[in-house]
C-alpha atoms as a PDB file:
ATOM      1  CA  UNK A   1      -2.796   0.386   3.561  1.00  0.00           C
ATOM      2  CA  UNK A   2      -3.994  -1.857   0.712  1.00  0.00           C
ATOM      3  CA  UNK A   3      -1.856  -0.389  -2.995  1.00  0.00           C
ATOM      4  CA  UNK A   4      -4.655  -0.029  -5.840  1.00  0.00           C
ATOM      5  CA  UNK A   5      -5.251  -2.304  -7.964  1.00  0.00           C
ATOM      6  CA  UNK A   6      -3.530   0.285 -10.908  1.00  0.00           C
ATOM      7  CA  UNK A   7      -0.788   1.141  -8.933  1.00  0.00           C
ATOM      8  CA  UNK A   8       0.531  -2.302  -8.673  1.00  0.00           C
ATOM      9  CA  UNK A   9      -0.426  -3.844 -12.346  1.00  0.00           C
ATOM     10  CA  UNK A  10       1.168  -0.594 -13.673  1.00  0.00           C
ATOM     11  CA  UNK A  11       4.507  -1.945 -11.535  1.00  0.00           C
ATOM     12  CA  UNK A  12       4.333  -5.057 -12.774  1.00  0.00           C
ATOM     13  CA  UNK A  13       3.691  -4.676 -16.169  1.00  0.00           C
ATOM     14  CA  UNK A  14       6.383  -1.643 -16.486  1.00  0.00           C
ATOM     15  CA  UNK A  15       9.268  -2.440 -19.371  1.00  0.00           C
ATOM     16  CA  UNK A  16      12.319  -3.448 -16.279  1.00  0.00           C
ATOM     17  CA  UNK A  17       9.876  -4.784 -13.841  1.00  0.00           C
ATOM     18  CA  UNK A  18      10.845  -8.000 -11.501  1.00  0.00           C
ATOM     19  CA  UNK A  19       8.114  -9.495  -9.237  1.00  0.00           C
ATOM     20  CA  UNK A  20       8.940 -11.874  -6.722  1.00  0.00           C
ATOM     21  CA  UNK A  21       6.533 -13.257  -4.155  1.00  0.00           C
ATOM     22  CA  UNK A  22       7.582 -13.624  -0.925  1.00  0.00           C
ATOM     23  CA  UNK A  23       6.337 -17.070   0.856  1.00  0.00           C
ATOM     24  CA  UNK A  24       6.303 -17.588   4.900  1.00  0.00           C
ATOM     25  CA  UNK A  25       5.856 -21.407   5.388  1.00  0.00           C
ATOM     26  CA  UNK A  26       4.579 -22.349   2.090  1.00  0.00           C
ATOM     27  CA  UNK A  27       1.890 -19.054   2.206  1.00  0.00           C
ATOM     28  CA  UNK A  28       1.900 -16.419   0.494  1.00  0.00           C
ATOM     29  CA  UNK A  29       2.717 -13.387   2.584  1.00  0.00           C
ATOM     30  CA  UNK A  30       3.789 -10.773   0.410  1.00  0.00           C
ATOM     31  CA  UNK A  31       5.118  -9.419  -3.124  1.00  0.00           C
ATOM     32  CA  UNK A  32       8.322  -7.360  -4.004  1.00  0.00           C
ATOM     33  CA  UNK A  33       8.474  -5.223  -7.439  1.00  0.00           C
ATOM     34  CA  UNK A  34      11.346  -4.079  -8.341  1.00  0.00           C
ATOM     35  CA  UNK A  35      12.519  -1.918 -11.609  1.00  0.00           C
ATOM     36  CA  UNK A  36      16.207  -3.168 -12.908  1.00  0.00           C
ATOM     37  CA  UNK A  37      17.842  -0.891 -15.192  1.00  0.00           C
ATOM     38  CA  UNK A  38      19.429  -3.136 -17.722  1.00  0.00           C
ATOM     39  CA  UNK A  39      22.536  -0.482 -18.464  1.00  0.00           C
ATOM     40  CA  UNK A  40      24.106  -0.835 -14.887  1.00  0.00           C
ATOM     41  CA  UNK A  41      22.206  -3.786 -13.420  1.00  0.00           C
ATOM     42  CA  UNK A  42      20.961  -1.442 -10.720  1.00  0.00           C
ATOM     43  CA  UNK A  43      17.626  -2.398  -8.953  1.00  0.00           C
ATOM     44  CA  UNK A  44      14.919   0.476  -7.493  1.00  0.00           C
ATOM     45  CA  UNK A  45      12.274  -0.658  -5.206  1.00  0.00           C
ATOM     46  CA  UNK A  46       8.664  -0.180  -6.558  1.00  0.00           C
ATOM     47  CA  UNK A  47       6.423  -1.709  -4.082  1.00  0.00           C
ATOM     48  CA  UNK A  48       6.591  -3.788  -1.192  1.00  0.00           C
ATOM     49  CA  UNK A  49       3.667  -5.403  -0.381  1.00  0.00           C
ATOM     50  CA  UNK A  50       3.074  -7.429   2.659  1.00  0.00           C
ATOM     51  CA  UNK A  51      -0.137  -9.919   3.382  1.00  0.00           C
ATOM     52  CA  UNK A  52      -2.142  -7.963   6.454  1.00  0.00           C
ATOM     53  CA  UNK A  53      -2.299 -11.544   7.447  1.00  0.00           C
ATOM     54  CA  UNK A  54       1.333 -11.594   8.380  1.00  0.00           C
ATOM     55  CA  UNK A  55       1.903  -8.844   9.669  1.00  0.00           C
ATOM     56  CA  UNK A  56       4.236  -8.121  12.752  1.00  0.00           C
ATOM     57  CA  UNK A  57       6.008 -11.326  11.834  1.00  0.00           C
ATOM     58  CA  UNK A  58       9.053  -9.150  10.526  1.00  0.00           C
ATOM     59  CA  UNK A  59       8.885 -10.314   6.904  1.00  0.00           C
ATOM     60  CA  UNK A  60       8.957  -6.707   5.756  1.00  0.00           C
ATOM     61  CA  UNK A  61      11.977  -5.961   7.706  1.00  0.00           C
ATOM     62  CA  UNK A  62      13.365  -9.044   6.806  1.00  0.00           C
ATOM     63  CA  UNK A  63      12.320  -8.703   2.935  1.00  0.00           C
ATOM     64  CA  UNK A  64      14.105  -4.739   3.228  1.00  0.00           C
ATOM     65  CA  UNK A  65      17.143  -6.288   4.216  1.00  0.00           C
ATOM     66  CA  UNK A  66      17.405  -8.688   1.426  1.00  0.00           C
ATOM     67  CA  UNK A  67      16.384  -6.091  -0.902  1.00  0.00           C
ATOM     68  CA  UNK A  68      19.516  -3.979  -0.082  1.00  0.00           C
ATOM     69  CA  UNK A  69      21.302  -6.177  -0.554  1.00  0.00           C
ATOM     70  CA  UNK A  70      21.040  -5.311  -4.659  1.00  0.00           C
END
């Protein structure tokens, strides 16, 4: 499923948004968007978006489990 266009500039452009880009050898493969709310320093996932190019190459799973992590 590809996210509309909206759907992720409204993520990224929201007040406690936090983009990072997730690389697999130097290529982009993916994007992670992530709303922080400043009072307790909690993160909640917006999207995760993965490159159809790289899929089945677990970097979802693998970007999920570094996400928990916050």
């Amino acid at each position: 499923m590809i996210a509309p266009k909206e759907e992720v500039e409204k993520s990224l452009n929201g007040a406690n948004a936090v983009a990072y880009r997730i690389l697999l050898d130097d290529i982009w493969a993916g994007r992670i968007i992530l709303s922080m709310n400043k009072k307790n320093l909690h993160y909640s996932l917006d999207l995760l978006l993965i490159n159809a190019d790289t899929h089945g190459k677990g970097i979802g799973l693998a970007s999920w489990n570094i996400i928990s992590i916050f």
